[in-house]
PDB file of N, CA and C in Angstrom:
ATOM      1  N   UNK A   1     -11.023  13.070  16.537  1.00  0.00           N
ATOM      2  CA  UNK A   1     -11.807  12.057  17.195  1.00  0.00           C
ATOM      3  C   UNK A   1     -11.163  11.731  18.535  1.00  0.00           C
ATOM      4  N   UNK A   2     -11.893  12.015  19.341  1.00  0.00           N
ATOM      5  CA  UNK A   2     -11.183  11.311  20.734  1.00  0.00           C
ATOM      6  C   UNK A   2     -11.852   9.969  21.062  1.00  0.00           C
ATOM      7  N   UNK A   3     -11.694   8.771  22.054  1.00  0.00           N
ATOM      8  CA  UNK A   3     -11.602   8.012  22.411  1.00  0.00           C
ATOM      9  C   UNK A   3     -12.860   7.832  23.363  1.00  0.00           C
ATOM     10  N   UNK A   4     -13.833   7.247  23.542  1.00  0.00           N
ATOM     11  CA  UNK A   4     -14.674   7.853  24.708  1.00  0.00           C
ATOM     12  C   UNK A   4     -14.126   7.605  26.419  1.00  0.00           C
ATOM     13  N   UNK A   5     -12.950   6.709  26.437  1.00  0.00           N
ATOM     14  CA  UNK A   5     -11.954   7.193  27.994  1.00  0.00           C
ATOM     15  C   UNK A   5     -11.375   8.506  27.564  1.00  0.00           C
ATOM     16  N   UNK A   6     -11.224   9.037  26.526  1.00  0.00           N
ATOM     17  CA  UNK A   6     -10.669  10.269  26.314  1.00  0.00           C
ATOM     18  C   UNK A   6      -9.286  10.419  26.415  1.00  0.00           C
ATOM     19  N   UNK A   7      -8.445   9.174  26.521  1.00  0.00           N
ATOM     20  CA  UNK A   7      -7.252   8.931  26.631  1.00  0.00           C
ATOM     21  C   UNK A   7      -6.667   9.249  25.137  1.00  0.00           C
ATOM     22  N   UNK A   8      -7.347   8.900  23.824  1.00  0.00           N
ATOM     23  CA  UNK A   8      -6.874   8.897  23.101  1.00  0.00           C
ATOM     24  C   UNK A   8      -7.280   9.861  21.659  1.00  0.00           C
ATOM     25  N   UNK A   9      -6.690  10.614  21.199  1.00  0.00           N
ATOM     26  CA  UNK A   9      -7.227  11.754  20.461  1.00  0.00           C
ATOM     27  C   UNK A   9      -6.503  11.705  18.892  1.00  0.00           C
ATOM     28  N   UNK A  10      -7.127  11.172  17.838  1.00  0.00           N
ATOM     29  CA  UNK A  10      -6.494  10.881  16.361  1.00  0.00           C
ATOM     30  C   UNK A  10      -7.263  11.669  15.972  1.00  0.00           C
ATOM     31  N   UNK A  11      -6.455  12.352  14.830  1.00  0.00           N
ATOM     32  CA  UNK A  11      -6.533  12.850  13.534  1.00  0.00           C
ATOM     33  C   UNK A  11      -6.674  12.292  12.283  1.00  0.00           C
ATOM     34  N   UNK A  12      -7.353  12.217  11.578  1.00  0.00           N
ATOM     35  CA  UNK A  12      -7.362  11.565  10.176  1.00  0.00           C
ATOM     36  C   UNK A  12      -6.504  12.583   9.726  1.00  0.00           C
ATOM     37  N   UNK A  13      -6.532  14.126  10.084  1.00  0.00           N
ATOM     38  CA  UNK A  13      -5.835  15.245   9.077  1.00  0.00           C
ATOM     39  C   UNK A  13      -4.593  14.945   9.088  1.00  0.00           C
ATOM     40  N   UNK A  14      -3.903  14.594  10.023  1.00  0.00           N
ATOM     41  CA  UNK A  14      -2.826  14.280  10.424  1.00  0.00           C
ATOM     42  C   UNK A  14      -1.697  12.900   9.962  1.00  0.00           C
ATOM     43  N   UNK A  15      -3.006  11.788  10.168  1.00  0.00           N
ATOM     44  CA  UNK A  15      -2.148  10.525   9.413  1.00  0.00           C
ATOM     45  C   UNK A  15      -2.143  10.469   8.241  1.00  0.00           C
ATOM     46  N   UNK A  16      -2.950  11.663   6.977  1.00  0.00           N
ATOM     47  CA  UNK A  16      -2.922  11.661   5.878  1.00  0.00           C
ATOM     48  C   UNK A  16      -1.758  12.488   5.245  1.00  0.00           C
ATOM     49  N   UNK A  17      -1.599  13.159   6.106  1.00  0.00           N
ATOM     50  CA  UNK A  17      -0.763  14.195   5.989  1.00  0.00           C
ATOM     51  C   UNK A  17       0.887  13.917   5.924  1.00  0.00           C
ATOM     52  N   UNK A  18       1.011  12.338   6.701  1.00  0.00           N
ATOM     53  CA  UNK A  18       1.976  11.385   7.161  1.00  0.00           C
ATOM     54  C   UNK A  18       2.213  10.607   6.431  1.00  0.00           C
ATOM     55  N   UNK A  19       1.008  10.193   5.381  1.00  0.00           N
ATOM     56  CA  UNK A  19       0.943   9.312   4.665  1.00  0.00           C
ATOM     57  C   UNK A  19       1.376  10.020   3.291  1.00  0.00           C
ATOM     58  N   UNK A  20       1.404  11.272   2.900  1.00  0.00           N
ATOM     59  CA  UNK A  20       1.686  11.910   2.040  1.00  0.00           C
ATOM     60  C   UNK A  20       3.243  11.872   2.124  1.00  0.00           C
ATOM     61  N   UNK A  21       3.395  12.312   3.133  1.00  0.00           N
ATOM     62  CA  UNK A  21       5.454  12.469   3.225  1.00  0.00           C
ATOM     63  C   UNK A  21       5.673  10.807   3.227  1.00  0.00           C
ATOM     64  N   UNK A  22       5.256  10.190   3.886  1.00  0.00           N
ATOM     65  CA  UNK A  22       5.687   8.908   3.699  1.00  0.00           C
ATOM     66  C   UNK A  22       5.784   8.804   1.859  1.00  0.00           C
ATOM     67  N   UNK A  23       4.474   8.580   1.382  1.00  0.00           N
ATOM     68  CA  UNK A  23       4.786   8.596  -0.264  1.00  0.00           C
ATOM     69  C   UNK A  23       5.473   9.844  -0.724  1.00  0.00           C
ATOM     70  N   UNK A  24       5.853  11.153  -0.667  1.00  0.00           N
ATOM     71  CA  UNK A  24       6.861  11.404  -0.918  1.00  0.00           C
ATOM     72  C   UNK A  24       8.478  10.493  -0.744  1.00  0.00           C
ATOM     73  N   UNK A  25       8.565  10.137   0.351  1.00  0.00           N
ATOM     74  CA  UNK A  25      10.007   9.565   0.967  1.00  0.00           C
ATOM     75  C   UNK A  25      10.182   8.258   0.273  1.00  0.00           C
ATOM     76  N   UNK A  26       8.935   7.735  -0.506  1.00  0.00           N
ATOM     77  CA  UNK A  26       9.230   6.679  -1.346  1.00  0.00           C
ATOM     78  C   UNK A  26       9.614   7.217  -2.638  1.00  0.00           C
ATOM     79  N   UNK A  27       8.923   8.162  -2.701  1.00  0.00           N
ATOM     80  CA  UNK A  27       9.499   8.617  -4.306  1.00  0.00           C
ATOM     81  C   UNK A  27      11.391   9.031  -4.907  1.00  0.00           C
ATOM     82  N   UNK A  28      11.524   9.628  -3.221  1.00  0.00           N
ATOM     83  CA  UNK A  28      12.856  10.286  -2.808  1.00  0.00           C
ATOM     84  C   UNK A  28      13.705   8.989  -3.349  1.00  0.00           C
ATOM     85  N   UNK A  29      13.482   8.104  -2.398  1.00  0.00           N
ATOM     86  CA  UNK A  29      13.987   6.578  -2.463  1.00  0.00           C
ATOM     87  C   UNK A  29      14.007   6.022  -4.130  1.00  0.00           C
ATOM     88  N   UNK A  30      13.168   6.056  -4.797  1.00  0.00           N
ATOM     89  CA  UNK A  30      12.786   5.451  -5.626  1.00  0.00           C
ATOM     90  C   UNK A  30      14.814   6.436  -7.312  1.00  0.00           C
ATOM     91  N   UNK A  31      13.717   7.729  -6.586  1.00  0.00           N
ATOM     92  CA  UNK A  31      14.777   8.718  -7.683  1.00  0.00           C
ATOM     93  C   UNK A  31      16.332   8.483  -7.033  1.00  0.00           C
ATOM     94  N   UNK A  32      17.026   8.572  -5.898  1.00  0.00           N
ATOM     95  CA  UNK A  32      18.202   7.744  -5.648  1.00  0.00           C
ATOM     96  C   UNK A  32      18.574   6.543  -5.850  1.00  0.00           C
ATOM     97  N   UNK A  33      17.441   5.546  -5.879  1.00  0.00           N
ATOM     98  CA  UNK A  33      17.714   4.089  -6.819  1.00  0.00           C
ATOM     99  C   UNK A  33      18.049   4.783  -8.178  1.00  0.00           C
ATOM    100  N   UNK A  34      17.348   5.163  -9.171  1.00  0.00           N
ATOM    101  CA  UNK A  34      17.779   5.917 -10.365  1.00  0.00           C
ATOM    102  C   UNK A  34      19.071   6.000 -10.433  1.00  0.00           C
ATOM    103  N   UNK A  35      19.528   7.165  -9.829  1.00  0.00           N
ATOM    104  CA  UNK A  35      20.558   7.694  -9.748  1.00  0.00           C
ATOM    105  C   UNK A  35      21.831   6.958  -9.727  1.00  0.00           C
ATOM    106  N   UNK A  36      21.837   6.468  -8.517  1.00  0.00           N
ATOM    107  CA  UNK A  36      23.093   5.074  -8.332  1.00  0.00           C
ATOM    108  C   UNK A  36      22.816   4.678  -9.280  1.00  0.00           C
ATOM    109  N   UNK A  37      22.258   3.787  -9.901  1.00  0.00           N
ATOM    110  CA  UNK A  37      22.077   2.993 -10.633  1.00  0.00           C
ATOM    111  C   UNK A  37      22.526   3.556 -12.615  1.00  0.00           C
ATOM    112  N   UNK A  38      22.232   4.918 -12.674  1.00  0.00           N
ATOM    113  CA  UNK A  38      23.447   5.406 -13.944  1.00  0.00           C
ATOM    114  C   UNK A  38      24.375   6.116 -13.089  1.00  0.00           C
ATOM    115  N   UNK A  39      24.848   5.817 -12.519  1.00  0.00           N
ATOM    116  CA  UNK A  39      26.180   5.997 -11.956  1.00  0.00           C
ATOM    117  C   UNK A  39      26.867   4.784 -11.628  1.00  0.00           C
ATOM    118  N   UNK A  40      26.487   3.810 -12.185  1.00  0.00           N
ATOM    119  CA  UNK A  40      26.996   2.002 -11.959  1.00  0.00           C
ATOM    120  C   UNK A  40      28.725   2.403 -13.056  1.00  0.00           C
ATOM    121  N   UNK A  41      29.510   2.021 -11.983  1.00  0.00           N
ATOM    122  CA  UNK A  41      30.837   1.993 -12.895  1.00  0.00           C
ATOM    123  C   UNK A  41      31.135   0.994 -12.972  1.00  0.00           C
ATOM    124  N   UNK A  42      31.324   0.424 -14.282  1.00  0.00           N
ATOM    125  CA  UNK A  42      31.400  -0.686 -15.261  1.00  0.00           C
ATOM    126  C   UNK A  42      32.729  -1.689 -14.826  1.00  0.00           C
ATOM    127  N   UNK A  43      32.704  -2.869 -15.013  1.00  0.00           N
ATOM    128  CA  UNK A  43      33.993  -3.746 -14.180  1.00  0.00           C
ATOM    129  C   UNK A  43      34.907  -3.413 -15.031  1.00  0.00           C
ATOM    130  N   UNK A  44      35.267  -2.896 -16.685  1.00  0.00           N
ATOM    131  CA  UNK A  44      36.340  -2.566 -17.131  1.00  0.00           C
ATOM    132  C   UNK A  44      37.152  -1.004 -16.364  1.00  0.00           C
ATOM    133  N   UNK A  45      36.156  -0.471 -15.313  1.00  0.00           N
ATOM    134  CA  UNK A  45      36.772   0.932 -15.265  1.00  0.00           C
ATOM    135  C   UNK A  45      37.738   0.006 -14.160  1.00  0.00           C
ATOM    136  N   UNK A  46      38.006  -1.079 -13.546  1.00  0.00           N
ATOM    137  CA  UNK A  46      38.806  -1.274 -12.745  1.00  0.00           C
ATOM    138  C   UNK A  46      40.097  -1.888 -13.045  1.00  0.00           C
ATOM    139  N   UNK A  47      40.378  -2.067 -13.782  1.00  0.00           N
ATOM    140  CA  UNK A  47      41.445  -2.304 -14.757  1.00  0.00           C
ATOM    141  C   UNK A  47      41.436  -3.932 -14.839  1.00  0.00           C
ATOM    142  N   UNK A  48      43.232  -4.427 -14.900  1.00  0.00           N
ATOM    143  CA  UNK A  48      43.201  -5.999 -15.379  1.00  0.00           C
ATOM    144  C   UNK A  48      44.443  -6.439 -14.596  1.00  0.00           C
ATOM    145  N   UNK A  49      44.589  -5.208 -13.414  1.00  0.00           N
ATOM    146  CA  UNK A  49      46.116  -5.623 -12.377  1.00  0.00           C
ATOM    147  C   UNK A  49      45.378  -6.647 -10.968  1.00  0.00           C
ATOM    148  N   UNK A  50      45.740  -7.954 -11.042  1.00  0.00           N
ATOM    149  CA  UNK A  50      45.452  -8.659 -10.122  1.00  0.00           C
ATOM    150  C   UNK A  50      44.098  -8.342  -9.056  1.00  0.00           C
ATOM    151  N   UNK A  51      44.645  -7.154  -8.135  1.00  0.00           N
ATOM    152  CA  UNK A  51      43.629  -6.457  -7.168  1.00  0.00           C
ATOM    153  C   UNK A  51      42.853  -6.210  -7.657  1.00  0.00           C
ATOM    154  N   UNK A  52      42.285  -5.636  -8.961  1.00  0.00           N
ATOM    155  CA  UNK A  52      41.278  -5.037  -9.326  1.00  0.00           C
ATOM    156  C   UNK A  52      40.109  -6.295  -9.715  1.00  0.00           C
ATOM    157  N   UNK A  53      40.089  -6.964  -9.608  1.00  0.00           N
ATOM    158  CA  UNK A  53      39.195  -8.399 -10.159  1.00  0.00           C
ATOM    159  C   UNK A  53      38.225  -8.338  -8.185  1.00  0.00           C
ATOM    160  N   UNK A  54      39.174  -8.834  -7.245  1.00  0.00           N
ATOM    161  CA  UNK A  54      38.409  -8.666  -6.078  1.00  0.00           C
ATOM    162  C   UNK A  54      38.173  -7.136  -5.981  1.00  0.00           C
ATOM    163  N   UNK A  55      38.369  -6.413  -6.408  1.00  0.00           N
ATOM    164  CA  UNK A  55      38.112  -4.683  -6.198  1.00  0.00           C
ATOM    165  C   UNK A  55      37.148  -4.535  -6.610  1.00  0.00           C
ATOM    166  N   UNK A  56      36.500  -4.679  -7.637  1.00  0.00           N
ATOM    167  CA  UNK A  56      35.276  -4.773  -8.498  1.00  0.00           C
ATOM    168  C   UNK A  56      34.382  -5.644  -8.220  1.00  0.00           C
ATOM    169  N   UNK A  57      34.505  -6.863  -7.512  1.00  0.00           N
ATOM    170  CA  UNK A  57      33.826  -8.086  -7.191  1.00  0.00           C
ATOM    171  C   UNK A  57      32.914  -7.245  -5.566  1.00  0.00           C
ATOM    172  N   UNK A  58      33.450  -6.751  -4.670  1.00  0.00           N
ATOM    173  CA  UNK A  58      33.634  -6.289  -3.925  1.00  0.00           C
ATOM    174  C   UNK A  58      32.380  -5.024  -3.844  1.00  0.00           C
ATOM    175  N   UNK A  59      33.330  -3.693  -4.932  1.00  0.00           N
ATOM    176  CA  UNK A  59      32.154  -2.862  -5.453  1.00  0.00           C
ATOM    177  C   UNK A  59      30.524  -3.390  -5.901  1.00  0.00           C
ATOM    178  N   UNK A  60      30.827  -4.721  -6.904  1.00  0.00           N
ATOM    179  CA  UNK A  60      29.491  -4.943  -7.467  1.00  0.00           C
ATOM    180  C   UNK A  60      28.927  -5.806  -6.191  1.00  0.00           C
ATOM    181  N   UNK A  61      29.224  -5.919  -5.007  1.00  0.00           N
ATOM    182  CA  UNK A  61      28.239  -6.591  -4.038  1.00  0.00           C
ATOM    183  C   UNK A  61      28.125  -5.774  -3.298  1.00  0.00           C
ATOM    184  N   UNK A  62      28.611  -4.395  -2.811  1.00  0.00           N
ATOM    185  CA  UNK A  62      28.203  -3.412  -2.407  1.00  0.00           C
ATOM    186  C   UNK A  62      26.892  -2.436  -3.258  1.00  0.00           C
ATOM    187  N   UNK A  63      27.278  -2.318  -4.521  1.00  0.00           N
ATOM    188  CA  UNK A  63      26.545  -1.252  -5.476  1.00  0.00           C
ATOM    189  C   UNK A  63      24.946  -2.171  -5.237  1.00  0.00           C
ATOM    190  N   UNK A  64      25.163  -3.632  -5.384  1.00  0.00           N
ATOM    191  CA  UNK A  64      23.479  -4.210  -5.787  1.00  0.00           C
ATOM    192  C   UNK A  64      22.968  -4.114  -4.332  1.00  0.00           C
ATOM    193  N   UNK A  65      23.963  -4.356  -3.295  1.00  0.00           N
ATOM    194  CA  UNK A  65      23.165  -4.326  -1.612  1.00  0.00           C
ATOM    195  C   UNK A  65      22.682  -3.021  -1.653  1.00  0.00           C
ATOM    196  N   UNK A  66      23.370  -2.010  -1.903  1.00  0.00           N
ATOM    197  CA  UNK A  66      22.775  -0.312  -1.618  1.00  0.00           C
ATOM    198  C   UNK A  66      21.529  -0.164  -2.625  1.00  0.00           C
ATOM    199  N   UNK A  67      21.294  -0.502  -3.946  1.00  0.00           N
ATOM    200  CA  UNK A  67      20.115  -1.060  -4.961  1.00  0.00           C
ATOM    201  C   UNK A  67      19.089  -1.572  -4.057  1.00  0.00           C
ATOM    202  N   UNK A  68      19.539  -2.662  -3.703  1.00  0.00           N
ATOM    203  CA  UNK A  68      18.138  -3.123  -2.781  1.00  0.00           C
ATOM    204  C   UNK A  68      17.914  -2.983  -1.568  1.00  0.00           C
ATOM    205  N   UNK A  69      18.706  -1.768  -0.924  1.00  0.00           N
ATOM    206  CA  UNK A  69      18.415  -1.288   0.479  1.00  0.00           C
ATOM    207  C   UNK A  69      17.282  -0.094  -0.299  1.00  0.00           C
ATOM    208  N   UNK A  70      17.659   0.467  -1.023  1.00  0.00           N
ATOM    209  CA  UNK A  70      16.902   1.471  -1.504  1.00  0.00           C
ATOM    210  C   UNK A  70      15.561   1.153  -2.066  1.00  0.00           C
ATOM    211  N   UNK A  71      15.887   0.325  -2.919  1.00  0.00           N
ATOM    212  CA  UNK A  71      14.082  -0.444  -3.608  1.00  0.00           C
ATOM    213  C   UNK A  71      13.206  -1.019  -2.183  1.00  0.00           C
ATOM    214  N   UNK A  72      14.013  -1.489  -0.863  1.00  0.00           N
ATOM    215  CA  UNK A  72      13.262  -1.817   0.020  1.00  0.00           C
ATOM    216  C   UNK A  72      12.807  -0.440   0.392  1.00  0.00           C
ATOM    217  N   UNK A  73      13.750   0.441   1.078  1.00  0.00           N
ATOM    218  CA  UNK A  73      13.515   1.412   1.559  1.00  0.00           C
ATOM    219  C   UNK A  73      11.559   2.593   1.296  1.00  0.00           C
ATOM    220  N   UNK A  74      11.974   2.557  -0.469  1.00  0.00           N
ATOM    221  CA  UNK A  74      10.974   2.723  -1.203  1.00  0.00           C
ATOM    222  C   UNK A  74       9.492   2.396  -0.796  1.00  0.00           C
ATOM    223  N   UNK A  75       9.712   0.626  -0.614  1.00  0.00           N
ATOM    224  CA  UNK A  75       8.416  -0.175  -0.659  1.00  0.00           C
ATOM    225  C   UNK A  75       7.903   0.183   0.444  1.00  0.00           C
ATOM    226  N   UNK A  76       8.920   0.005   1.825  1.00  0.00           N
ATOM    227  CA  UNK A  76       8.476   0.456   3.327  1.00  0.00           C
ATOM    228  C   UNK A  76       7.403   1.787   3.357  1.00  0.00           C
ATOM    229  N   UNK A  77       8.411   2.604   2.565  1.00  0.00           N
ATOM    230  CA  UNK A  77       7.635   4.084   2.782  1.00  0.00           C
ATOM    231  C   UNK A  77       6.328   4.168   2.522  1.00  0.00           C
ATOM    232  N   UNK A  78       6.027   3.005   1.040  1.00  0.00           N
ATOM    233  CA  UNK A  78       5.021   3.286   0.270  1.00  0.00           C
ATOM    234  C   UNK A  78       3.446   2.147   0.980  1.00  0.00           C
ATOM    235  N   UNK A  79       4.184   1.305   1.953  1.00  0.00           N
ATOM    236  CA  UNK A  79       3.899   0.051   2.928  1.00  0.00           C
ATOM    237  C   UNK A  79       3.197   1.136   3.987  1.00  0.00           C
ATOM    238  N   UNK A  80       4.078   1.992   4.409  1.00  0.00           N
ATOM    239  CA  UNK A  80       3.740   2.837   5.169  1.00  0.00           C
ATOM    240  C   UNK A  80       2.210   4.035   4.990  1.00  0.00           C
ATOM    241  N   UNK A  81       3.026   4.478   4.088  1.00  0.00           N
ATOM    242  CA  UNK A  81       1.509   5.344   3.856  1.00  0.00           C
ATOM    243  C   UNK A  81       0.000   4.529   3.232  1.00  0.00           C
ATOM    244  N   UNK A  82      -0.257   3.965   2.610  1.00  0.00           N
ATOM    245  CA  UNK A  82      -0.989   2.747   2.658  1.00  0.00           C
ATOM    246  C   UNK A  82      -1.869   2.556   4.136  1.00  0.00           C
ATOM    247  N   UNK A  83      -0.341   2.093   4.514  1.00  0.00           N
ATOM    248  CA  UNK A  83      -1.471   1.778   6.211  1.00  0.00           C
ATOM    249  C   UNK A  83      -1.543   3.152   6.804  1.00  0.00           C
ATOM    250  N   UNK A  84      -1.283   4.203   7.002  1.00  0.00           N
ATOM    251  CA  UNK A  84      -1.614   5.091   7.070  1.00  0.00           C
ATOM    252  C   UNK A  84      -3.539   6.132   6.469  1.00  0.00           C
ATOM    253  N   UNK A  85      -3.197   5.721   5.535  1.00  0.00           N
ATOM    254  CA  UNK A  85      -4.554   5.984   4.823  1.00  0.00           C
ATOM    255  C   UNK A  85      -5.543   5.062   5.117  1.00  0.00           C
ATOM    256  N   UNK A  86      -5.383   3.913   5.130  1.00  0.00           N
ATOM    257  CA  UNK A  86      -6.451   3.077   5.676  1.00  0.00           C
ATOM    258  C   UNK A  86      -6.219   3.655   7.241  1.00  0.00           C
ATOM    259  N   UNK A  87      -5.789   3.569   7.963  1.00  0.00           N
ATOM    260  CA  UNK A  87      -5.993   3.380   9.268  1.00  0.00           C
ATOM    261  C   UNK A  87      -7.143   4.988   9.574  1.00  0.00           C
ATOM    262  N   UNK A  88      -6.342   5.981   8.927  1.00  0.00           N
ATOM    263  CA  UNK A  88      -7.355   7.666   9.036  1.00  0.00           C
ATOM    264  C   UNK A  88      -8.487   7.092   8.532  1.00  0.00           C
ATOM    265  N   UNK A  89      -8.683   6.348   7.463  1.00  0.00           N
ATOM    266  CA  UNK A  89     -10.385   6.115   6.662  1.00  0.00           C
ATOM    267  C   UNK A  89     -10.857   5.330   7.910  1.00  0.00           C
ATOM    268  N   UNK A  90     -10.363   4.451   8.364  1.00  0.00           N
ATOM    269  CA  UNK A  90     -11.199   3.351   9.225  1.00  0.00           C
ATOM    270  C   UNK A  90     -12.094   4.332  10.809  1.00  0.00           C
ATOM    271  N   UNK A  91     -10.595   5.316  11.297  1.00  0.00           N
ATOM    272  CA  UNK A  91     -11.020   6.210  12.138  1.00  0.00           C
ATOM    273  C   UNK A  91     -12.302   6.807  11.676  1.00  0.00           C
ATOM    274  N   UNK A  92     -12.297   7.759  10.438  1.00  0.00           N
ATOM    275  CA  UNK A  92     -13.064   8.633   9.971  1.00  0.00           C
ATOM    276  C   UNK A  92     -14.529   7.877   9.628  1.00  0.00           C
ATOM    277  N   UNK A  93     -14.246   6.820   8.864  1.00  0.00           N
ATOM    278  CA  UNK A  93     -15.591   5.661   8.681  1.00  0.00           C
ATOM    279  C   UNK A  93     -16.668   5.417  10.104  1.00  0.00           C
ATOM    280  N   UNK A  94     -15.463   4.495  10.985  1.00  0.00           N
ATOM    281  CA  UNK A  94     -16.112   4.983  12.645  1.00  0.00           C
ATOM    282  C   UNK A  94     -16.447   6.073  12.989  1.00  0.00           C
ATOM    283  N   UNK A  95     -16.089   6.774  12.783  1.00  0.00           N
ATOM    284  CA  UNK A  95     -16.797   8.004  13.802  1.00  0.00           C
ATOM    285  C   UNK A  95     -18.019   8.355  12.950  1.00  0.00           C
ATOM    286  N   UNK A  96     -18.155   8.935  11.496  1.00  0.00           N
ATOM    287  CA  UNK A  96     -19.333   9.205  10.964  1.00  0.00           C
ATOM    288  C   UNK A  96     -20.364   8.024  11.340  1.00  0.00           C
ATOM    289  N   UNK A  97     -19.998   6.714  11.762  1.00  0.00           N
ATOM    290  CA  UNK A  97     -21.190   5.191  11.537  1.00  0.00           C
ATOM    291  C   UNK A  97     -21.660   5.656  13.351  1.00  0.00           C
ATOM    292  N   UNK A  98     -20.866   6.082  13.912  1.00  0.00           N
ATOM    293  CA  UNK A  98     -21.063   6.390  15.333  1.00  0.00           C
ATOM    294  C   UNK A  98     -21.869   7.618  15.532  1.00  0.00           C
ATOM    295  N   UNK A  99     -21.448   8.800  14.816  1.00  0.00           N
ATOM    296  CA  UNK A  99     -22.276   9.712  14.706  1.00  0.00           C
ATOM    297  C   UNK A  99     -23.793   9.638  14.518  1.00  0.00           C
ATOM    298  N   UNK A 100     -23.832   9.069  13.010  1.00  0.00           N
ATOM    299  CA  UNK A 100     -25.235   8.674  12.405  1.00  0.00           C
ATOM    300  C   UNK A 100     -26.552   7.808  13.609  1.00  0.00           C
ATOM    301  N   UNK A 101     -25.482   6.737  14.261  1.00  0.00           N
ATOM    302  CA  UNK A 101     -26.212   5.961  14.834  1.00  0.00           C
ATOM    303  C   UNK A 101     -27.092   6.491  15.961  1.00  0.00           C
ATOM    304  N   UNK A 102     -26.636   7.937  16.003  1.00  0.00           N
ATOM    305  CA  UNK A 102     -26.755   8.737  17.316  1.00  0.00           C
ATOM    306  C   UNK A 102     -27.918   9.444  17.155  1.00  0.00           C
ATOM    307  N   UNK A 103     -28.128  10.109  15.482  1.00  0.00           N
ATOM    308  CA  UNK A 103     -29.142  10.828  15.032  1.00  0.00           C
ATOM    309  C   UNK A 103     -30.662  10.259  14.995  1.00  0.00           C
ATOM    310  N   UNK A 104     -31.079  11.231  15.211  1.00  0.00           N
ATOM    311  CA  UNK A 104     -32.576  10.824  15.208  1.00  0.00           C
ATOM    312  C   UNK A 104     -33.147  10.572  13.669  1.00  0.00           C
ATOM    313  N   UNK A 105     -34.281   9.428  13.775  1.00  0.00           N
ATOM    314  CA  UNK A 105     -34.443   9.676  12.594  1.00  0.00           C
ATOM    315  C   UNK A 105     -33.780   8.944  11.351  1.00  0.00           C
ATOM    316  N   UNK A 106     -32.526   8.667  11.718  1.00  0.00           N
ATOM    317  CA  UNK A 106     -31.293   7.945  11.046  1.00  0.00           C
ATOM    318  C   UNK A 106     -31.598   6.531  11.216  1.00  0.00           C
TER     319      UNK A 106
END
């Protein structure tokens, strides 16, 4: 679809196509939340010598920030393709309502 200044030229094939890797890249996101998450090492693996109490305190506010950088990460992607798909339908909607209006008969 181009623009009728002709400045501007979208693809629906294209932002769907965007919107697909985007929901892939949430899924990506989603299976590395997994992952970390049974790989959580337990506050006894840090022992009971003084340091290890802030050592572990430390880890577990790192491990849940990287958790919810990732569950965000996820949502964005999935935020993303969303508006992606609407935005190609809205293009594609316009242009067929523009087309039609054009036809004779219609």
């Amino acid at each position: 679809m181009t623009s009728p200044s002709r400045n501007l030229d979208v693809q629906p094939e294209a932002l769907r196509s965007f919107a697909a890797a985007s929901r892939d890249r949430a899924g990506r996101f989603r299976e590395l939340e997994r992952a970390f998450r049974d790989g959580h090492v337990a506050r006894h693996s840090f022992g009971v010598m003084p340091a290890s109490f802030s050592l572990a305190a430390a880890y577990e506010q790192q491990f849940e920030a990287c958790l919810e950088g990732l569950a965000d990460g996820a949502e964005v992607m999935a935020d993303i393709a969303e508006g992606l798909d609407d935005t190609a339908e809205a293009y594609t909607g316009t242009d067929v309502a523009n087309t039609d209006m054009f036809k004779p008969g219609v």
